[in-house]
N, C-alpha and C. Protein backbone atom coordinates (compact mmCIF):
# COMPACT_ATOMS: atom_id res chain seq x y z
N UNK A 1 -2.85 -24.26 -3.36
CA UNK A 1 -2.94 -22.81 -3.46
C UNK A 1 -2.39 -22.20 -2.18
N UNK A 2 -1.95 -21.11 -2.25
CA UNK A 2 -0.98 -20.30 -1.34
C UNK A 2 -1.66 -18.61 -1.64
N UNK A 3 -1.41 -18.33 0.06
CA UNK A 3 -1.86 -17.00 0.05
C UNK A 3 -0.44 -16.19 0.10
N UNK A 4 -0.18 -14.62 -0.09
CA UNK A 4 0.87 -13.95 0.53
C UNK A 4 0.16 -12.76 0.86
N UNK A 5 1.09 -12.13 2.19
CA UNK A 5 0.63 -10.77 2.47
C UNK A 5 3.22 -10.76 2.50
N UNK A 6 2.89 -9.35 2.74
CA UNK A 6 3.96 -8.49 2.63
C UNK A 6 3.87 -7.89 4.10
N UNK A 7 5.31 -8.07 4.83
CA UNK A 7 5.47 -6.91 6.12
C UNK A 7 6.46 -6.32 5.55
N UNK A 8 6.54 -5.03 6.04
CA UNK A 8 7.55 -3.91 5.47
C UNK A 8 6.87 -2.46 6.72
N UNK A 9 8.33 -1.97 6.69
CA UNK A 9 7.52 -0.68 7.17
C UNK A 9 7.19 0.70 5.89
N UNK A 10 6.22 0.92 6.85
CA UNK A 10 5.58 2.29 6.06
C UNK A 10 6.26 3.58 5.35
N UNK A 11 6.11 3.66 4.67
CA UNK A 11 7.36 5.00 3.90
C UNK A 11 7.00 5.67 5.20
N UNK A 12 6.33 6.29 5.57
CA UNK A 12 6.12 7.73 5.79
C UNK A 12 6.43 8.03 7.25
N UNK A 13 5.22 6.53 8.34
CA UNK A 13 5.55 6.28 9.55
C UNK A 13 6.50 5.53 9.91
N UNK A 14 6.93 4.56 9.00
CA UNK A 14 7.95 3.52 9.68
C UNK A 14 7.44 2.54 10.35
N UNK A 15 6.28 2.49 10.59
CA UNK A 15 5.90 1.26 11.82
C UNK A 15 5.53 0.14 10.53
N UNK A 16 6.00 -0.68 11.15
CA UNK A 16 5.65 -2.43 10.60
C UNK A 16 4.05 -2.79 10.27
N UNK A 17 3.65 -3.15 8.91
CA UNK A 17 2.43 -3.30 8.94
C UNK A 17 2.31 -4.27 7.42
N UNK A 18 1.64 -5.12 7.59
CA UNK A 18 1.09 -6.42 6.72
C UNK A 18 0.20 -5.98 5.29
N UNK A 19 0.52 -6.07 4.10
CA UNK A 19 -0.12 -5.80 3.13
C UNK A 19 -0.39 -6.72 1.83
N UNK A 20 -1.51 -6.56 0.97
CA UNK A 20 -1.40 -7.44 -0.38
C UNK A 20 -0.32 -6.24 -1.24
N UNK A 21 0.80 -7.22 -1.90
CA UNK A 21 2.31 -6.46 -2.39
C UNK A 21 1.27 -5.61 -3.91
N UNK A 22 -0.10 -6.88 -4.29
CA UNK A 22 -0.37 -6.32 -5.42
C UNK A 22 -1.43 -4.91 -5.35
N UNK A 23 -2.48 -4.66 -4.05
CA UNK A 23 -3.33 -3.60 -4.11
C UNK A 23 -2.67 -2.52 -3.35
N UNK A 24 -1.92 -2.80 -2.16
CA UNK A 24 -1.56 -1.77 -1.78
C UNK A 24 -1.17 -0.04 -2.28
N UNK A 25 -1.43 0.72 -1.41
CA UNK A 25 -1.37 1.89 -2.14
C UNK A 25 0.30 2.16 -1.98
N UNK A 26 1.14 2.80 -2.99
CA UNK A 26 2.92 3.45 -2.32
C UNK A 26 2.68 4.87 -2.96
N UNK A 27 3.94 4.63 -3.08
CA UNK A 27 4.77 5.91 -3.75
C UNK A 27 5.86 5.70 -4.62
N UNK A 28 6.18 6.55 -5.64
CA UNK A 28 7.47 6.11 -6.00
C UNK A 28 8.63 6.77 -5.79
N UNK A 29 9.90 6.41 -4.89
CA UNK A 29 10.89 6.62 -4.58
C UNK A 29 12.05 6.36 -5.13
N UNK A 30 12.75 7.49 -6.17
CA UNK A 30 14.03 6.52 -7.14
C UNK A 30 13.35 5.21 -7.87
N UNK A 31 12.35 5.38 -8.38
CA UNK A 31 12.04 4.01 -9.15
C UNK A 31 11.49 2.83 -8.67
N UNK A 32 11.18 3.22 -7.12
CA UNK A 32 11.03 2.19 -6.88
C UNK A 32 9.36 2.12 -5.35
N UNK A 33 8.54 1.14 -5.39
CA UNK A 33 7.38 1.60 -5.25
C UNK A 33 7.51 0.81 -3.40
N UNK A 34 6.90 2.19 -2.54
CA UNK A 34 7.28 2.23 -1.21
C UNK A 34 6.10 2.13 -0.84
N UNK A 35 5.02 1.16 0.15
CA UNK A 35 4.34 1.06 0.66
C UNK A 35 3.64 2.17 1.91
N UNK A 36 2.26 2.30 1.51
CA UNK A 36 2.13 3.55 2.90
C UNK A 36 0.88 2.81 3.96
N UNK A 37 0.87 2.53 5.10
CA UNK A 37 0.29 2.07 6.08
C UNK A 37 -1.04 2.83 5.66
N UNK A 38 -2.48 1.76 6.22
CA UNK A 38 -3.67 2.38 6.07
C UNK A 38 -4.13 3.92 6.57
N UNK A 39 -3.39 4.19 7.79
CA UNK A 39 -3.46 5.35 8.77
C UNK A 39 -2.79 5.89 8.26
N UNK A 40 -1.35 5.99 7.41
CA UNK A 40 -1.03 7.27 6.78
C UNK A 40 -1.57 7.49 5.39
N UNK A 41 -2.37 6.70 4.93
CA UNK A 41 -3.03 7.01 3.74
C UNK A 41 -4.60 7.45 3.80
N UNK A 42 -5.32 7.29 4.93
CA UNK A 42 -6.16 8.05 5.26
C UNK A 42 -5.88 9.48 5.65
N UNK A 43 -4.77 10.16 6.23
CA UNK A 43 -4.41 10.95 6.78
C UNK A 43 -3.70 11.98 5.43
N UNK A 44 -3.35 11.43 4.91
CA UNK A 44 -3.19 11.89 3.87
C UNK A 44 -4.07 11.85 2.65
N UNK A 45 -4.97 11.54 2.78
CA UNK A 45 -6.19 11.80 2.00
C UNK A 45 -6.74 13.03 2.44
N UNK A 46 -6.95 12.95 3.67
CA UNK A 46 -7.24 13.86 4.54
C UNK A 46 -7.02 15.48 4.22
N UNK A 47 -5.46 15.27 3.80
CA UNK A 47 -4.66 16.73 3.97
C UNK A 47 -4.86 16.94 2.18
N UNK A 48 -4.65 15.72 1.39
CA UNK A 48 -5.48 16.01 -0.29
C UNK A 48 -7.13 16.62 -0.14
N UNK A 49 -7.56 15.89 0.21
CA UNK A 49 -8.74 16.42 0.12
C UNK A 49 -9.01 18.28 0.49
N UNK A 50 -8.73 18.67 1.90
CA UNK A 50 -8.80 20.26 2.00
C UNK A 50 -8.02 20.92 0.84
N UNK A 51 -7.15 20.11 0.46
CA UNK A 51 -6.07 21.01 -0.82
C UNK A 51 -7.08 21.07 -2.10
N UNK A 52 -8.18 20.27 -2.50
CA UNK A 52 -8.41 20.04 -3.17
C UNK A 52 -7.98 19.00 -4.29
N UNK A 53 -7.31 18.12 -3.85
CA UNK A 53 -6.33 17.53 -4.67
C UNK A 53 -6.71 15.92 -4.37
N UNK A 54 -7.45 14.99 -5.66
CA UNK A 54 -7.61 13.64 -5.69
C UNK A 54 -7.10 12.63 -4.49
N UNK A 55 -7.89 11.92 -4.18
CA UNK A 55 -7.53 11.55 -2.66
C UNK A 55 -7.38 9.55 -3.62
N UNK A 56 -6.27 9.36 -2.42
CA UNK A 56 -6.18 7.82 -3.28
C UNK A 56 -6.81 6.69 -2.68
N UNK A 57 -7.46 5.92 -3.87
CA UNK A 57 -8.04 5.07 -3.49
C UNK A 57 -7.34 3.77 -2.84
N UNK A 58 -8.11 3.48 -1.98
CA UNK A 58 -7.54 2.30 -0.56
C UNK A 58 -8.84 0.89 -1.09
N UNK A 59 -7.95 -0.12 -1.84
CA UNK A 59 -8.59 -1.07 -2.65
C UNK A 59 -9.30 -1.73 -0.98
N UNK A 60 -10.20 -2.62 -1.18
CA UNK A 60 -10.87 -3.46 -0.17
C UNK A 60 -9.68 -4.27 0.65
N UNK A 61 -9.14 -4.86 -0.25
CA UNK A 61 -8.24 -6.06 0.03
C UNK A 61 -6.91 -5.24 -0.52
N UNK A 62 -6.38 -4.21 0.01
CA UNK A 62 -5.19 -3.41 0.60
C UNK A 62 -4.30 -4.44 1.65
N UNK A 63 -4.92 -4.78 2.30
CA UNK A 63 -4.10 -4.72 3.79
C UNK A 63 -4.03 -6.59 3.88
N UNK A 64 -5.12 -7.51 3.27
CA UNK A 64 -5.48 -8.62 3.25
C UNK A 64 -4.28 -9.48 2.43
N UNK A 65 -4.44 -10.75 2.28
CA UNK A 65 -3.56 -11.49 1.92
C UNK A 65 -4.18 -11.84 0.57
N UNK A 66 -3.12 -12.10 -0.53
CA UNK A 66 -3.81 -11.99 -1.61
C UNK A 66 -3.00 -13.59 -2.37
N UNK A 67 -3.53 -14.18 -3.04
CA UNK A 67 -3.66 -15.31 -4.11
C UNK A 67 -2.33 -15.36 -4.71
N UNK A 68 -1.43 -16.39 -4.54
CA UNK A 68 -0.14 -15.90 -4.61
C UNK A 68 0.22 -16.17 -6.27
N UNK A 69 -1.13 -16.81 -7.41
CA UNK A 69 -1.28 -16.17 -8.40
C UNK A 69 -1.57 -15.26 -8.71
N UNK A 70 -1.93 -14.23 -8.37
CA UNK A 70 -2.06 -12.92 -8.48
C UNK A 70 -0.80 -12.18 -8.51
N UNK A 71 0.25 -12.85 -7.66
CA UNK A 71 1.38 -11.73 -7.77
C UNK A 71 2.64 -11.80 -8.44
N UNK A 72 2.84 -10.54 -9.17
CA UNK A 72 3.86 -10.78 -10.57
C UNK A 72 5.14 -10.96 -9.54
N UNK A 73 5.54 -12.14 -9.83
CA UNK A 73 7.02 -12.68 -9.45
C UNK A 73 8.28 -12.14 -10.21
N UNK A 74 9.34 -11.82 -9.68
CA UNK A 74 10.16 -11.56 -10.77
C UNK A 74 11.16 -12.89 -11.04
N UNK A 75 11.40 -12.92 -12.51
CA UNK A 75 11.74 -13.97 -13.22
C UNK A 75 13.34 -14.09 -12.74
């Protein structure tokens, strides 16, 4: 058995940061789903929340290394 985590930088900040590819929270950009660092997704909960507007959930094991059955491979 094999673990994976994902480095990539952050849509929003850019700084380099380690994630599970399957809980992580993104975005979608042209089709395609962009990872957001824990600190800009608190921070942006932040600025949802005063708007009134659904704040996104940040799974436990976000940031952790995840079961590398768990993650859909592409064929």
């Amino acid at each position: 058995m094999a673990f994976v985590t994902l480095t990539s930088a952050c849509f929003l900040c850019r700084k380099l940061f380690s994630y599970n590819p399957v809980r992580v929270p993104s975005v979608m950009v042209r089709d395609q789903r962009e990872p957001l660092c824990r600190r800009c997704v608190e921070w942006a909960n932040r600025a949802r929340a005063a708007k009134g507007l659904p704040t996104w959930t940040i799974h436990p094991d976000s940031y952790e290394a995840v079961d590398e059955r768990e993650v859909p491979w592409p064929e």
